[in-house]
Protein backbone atom coordinates (compact mmCIF):
# COMPACT_ATOMS: atom_id res chain seq x y z
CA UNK A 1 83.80 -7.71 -5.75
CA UNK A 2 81.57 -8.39 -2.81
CA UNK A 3 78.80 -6.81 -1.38
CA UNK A 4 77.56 -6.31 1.74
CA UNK A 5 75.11 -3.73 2.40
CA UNK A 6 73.33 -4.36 5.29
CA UNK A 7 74.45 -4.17 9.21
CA UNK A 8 76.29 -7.44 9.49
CA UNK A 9 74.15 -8.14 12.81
CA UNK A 10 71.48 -8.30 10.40
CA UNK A 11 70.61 -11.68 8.59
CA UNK A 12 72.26 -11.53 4.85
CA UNK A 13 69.34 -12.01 2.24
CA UNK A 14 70.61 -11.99 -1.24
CA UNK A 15 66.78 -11.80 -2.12
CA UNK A 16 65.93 -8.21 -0.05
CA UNK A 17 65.10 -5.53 -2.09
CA UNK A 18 67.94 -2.81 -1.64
CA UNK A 19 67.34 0.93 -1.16
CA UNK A 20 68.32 3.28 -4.26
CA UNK A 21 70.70 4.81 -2.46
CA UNK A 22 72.39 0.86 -1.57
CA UNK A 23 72.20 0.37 -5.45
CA UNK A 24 73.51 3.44 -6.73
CA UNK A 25 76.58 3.03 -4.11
CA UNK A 26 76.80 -1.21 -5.62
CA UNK A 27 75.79 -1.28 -8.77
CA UNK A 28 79.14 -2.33 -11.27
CA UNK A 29 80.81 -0.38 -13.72
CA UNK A 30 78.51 0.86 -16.46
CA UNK A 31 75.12 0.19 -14.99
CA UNK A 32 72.22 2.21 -13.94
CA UNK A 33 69.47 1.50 -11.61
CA UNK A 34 65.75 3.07 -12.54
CA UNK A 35 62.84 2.28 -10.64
CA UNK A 36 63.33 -0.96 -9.22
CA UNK A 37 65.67 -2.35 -12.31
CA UNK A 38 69.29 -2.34 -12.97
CA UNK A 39 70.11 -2.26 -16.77
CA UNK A 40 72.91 -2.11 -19.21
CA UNK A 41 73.54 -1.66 -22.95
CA UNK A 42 76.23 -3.38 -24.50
CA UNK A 43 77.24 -2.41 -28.22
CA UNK A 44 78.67 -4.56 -30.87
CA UNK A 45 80.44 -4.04 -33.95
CA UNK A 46 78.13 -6.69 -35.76
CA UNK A 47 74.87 -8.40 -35.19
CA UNK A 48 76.07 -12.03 -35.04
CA UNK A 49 78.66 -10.61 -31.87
CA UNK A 50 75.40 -9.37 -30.10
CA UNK A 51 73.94 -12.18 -30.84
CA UNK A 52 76.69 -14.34 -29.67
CA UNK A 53 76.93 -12.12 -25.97
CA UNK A 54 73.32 -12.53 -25.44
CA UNK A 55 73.89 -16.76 -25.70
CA UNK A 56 76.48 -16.58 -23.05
CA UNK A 57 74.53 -14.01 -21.33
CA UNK A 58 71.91 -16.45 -21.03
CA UNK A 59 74.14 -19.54 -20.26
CA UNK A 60 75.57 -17.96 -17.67
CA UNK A 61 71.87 -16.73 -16.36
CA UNK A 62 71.33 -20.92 -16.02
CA UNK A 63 74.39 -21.52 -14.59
CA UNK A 64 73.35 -19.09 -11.72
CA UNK A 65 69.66 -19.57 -11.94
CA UNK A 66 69.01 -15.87 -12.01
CA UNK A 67 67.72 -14.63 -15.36
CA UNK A 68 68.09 -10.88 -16.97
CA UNK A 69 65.67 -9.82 -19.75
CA UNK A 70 67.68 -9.96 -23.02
CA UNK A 71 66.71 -7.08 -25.56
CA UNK A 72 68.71 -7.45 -29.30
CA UNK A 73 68.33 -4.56 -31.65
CA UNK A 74 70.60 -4.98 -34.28
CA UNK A 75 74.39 -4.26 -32.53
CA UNK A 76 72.91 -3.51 -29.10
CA UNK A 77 71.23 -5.49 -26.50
CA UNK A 78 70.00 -4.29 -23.42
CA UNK A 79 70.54 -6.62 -20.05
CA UNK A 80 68.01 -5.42 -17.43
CA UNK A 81 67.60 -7.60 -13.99
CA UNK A 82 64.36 -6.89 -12.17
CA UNK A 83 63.23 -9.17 -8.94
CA UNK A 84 60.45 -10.50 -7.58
CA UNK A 85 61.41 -8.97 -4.66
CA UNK A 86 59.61 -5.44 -6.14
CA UNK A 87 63.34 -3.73 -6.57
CA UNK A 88 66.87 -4.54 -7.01
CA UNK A 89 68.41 -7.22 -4.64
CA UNK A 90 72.20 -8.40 -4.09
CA UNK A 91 71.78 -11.25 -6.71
CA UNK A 92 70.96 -8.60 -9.46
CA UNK A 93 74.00 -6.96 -8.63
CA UNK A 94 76.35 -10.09 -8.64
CA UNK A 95 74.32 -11.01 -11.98
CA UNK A 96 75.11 -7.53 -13.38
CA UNK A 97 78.96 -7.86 -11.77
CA UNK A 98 79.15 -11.73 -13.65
CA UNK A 99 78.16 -10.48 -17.04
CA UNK A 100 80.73 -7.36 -16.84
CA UNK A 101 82.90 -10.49 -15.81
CA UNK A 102 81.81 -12.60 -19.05
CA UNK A 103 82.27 -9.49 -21.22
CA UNK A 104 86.03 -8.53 -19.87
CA UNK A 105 86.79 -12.60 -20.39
CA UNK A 106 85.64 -12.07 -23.85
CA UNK A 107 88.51 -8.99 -24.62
């Protein structure tokens, strides 16, 4: 899925801080943007397979050198992308699209 919420006269700037109303329209399948973060929890039947999703989580967050905070409690962890940007950008959104991605590879 692409996005592309700005005017296309516009310069693209995967770094720009989108509008809620740009994020609520963008964000993928099971996440929710709150004041300038977009966040997901993910549950697992056992510890060791939330363990194991928040490794890939992360190798995948090098691979695209854009990095989610990881939160483990027990069979849940919590992937939350916030910016430097002061809000949610288009590269927390593909980042948030890629790890639905790495979970449906995974089923």
């Amino acid at each position: 899925m692409s996005y592309h919420p700005y005017d296309p006269r516009m310069a693209y700037d995967p770094k720009r801080k989108l509008t809620d109303g740009d994020v609520q329209e963008r964000k993928p399948d099971g996440w929710w943007g709150d004041e300038g973060k977009l966040f997901r929890d993910f549950a697992f039947e056992t510890y060791q397979a939330g363990l194991d999703f928040v490794v890939k989580v992360a190798a995948l967050a090098e691979q695209r050198g854009h990095h989610p905070d990881l939160h483990l409690k027990y069979r849940r962890v919590r992937v939350t992308f916030t910016h430097d940007a002061g809000g949610v950008t288009m590269l927390d959104l593909d980042g948030a699209q890629a790890v639905n991605d790495l979970l449906n590879e995974d089923r």
